[in-house]
N, C-alpha and C. Protein backbone atom coordinates (compact mmCIF):
# COMPACT_ATOMS: atom_id res chain seq x y z
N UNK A 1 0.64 125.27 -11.86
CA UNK A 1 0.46 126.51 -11.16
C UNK A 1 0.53 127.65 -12.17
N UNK A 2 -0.20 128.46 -12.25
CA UNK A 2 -0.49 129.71 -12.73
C UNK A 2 0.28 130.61 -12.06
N UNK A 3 0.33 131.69 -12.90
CA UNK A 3 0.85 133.43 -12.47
C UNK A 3 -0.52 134.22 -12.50
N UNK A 4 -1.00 135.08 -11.97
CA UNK A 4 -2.50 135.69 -11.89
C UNK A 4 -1.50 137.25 -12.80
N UNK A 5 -2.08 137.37 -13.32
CA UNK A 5 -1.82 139.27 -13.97
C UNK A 5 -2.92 140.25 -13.24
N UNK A 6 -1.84 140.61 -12.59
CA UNK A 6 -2.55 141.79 -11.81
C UNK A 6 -1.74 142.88 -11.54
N UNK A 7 -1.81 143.74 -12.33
CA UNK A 7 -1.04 145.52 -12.86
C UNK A 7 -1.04 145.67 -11.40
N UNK A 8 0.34 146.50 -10.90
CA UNK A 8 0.40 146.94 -10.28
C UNK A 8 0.26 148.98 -10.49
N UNK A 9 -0.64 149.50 -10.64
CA UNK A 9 -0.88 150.32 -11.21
C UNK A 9 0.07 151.59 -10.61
N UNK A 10 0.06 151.69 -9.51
CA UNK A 10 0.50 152.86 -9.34
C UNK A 10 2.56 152.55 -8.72
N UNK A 11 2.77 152.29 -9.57
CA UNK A 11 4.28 151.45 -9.83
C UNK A 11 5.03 152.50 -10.56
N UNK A 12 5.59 153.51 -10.23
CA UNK A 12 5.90 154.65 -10.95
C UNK A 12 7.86 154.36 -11.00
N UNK A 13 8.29 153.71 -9.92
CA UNK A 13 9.28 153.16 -9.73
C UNK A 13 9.96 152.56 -11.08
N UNK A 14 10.87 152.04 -12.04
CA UNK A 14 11.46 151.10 -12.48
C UNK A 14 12.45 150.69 -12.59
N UNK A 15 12.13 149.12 -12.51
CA UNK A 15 13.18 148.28 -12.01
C UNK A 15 14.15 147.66 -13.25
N UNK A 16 15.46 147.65 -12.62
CA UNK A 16 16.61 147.03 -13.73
C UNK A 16 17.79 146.82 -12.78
N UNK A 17 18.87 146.21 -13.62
CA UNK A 17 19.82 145.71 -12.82
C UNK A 17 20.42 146.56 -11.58
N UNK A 18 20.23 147.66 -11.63
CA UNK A 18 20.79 148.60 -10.52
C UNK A 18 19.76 149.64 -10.01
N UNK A 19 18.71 148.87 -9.89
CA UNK A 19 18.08 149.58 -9.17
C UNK A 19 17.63 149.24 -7.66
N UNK A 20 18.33 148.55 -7.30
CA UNK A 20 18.64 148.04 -5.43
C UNK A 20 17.24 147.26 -5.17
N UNK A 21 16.62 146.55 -5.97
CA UNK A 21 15.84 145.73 -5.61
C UNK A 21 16.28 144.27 -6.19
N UNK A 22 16.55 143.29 -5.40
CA UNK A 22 16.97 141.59 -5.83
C UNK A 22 15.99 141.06 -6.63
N UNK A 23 16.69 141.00 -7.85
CA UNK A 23 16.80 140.13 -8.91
C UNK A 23 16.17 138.67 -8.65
N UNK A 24 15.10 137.89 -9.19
CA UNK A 24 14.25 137.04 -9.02
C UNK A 24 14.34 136.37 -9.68
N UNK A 25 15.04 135.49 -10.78
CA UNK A 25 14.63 134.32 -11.87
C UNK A 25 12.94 133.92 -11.75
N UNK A 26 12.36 133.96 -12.76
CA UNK A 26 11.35 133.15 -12.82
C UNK A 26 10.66 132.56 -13.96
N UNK A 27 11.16 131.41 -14.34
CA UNK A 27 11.05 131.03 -15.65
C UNK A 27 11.46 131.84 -16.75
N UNK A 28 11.00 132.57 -17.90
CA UNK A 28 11.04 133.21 -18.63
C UNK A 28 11.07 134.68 -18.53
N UNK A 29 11.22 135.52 -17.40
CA UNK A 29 11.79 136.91 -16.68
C UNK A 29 12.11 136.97 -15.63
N UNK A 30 12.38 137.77 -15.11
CA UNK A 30 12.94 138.26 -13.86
C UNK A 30 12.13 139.28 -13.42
N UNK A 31 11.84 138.62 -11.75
CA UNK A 31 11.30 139.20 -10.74
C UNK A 31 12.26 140.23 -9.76
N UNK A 32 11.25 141.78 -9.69
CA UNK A 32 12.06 142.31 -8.81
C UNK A 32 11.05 142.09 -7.33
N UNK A 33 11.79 142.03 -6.41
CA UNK A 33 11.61 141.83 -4.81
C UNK A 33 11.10 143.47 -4.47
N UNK A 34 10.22 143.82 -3.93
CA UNK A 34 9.92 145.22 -3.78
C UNK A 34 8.59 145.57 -2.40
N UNK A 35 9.04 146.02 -1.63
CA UNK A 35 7.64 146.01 -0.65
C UNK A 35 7.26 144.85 -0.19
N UNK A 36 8.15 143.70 -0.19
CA UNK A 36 7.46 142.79 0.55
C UNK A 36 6.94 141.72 -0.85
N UNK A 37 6.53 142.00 -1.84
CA UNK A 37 6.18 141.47 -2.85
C UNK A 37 6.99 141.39 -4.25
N UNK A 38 6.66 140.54 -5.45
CA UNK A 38 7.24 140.74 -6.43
C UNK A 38 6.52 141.45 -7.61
N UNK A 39 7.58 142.06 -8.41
CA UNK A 39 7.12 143.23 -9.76
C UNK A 39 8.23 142.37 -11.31
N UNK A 40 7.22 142.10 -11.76
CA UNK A 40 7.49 141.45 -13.10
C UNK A 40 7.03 142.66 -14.10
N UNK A 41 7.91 143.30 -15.40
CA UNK A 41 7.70 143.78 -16.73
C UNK A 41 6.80 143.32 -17.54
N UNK A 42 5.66 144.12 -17.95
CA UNK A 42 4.60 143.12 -18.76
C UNK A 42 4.00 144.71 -19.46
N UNK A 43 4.49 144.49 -20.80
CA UNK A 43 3.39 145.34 -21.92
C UNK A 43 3.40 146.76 -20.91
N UNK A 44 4.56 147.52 -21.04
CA UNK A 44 4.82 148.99 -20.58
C UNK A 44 4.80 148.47 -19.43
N UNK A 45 3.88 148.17 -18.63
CA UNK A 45 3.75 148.28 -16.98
C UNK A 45 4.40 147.24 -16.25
N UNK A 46 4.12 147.42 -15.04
CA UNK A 46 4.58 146.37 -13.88
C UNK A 46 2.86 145.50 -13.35
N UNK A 47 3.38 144.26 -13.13
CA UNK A 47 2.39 143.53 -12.50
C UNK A 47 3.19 142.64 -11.26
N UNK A 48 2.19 142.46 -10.79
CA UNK A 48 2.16 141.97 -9.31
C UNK A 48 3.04 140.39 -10.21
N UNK A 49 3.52 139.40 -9.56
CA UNK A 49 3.89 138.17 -10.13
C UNK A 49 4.16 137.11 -9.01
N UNK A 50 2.74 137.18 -8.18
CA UNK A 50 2.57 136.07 -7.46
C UNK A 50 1.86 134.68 -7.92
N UNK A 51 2.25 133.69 -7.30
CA UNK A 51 1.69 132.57 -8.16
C UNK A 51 0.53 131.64 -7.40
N UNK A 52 -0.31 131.46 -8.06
CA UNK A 52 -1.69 130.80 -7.89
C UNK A 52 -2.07 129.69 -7.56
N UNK A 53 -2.25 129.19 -6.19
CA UNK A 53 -2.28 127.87 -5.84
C UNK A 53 -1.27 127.44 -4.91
N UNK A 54 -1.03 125.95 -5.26
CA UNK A 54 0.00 125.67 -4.06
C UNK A 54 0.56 124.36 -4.72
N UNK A 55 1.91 124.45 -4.81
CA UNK A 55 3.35 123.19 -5.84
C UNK A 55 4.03 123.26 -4.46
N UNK A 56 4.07 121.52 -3.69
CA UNK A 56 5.30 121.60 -3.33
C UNK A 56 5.93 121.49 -3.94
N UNK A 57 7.39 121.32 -3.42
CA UNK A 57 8.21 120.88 -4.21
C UNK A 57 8.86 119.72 -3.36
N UNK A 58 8.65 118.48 -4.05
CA UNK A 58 9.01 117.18 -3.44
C UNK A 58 9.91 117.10 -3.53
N UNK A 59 10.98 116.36 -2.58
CA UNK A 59 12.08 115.39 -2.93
C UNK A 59 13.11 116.85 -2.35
N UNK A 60 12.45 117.81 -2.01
CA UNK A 60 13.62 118.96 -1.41
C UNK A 60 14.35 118.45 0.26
N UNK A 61 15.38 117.86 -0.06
CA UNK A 61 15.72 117.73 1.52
C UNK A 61 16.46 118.42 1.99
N UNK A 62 17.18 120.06 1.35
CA UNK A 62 18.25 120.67 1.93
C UNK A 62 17.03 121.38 2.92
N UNK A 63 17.79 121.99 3.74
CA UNK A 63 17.02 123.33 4.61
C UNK A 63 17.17 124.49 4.57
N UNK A 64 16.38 124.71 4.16
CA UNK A 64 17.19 126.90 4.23
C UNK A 64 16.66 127.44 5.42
N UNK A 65 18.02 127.98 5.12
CA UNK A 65 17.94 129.71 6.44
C UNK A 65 19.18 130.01 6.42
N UNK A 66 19.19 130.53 7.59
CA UNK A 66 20.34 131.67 7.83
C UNK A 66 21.56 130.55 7.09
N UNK A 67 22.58 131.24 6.50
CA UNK A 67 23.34 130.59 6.31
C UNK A 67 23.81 128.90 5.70
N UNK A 68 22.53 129.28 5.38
CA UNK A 68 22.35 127.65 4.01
C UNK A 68 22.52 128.09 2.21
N UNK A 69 23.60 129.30 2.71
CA UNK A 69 23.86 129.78 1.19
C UNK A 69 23.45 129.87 -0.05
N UNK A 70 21.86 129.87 0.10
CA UNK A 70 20.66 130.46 -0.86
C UNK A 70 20.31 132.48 -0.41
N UNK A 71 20.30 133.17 -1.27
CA UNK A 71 19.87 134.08 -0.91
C UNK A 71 18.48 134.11 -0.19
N UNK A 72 17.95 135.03 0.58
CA UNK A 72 16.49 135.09 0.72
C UNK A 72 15.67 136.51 0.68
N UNK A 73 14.77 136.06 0.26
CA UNK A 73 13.92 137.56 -0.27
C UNK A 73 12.62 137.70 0.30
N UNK A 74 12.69 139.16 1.47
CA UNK A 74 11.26 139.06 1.91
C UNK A 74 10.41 138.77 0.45
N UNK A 75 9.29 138.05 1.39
CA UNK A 75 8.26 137.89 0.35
C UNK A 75 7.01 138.18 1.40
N UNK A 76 5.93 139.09 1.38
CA UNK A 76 5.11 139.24 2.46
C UNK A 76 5.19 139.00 3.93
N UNK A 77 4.76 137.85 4.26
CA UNK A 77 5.27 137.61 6.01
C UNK A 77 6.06 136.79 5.96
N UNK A 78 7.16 136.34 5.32
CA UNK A 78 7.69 135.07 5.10
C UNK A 78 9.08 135.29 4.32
N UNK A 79 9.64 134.63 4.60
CA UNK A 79 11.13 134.89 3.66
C UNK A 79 11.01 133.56 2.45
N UNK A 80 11.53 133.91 1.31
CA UNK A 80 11.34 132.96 0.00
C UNK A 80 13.20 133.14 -0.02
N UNK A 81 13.74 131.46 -1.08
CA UNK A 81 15.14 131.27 -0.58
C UNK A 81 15.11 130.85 -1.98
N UNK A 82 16.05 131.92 -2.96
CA UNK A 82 16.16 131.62 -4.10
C UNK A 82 17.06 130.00 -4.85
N UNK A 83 16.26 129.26 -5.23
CA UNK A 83 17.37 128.07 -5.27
C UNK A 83 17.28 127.54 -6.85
N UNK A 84 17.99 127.30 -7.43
CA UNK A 84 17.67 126.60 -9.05
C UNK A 84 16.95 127.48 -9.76
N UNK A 85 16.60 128.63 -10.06
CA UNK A 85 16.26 129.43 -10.68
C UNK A 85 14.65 129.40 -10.07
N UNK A 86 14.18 128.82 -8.80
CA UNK A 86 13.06 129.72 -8.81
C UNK A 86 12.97 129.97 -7.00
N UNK A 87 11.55 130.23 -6.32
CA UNK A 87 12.06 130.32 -5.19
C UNK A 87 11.06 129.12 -4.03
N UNK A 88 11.41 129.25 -2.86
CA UNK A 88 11.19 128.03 -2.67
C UNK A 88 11.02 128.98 -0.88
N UNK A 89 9.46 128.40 -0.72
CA UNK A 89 9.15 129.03 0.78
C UNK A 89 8.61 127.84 2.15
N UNK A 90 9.20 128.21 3.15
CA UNK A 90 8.46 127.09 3.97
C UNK A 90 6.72 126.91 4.04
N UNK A 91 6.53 125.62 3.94
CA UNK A 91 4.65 125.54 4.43
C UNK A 91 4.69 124.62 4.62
N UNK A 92 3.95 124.23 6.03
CA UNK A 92 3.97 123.09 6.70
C UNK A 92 4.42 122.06 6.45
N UNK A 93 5.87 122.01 6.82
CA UNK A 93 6.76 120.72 6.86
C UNK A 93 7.90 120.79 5.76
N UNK A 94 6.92 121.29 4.55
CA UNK A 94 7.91 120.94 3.50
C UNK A 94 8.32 122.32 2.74
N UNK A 95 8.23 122.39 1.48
CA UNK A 95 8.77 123.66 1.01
C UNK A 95 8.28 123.55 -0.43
N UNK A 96 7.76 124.96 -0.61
CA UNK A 96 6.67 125.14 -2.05
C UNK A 96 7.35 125.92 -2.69
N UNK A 97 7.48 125.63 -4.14
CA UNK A 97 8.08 126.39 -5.35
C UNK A 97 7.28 127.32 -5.80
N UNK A 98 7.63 128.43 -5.60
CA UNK A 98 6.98 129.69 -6.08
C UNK A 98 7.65 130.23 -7.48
């Protein structure tokens, strides 16, 4: 699975540890949670840091939600449940590593 680079251009906002947007692990930086979407640091600017395609992730048998002691972070129409350093969303049946 790929990351697509796509500047979020008009991102005038910036994000760091105290700036009230949740903190994202994602491989090699950190994602901020913002509008519904995520904002990754890239060469001065911010880019979008959604990922391309579709990874389940097999062999996941816990369940998240309310109170399955993973954080969760809107992510567009959908809540994403931060687990092992990346995040992990329901799709049909099972659950995809974002």
């Amino acid at each position: 699975m790929t990351t697509l680079h796509q500047e979020h251009s008009t991102h005038s906002h910036t994000h760091g540890p105290d700036c009230g947007h949740t903190e994202v692990p994602h491989g090699d930086h950190v994602d901020y949670a913002h509008d519904g979407h995520l904002h990754r640091e890239h060469g001065g600017h911010w880019d979008e840091c959604e990922p391309a395609g579709h990874s389940a992730h097999d062999g996941h048998d816990h369940q998240h939600g309310e109170n399955c002691g993973h954080s969760a972070v809107a992510h567009g129409d959908h809540l994403d449940y931060l687990h092992d350093g990346h995040r992990h969303a329901a799709h049909d049946g099972h659950w995809d590593d974002h």
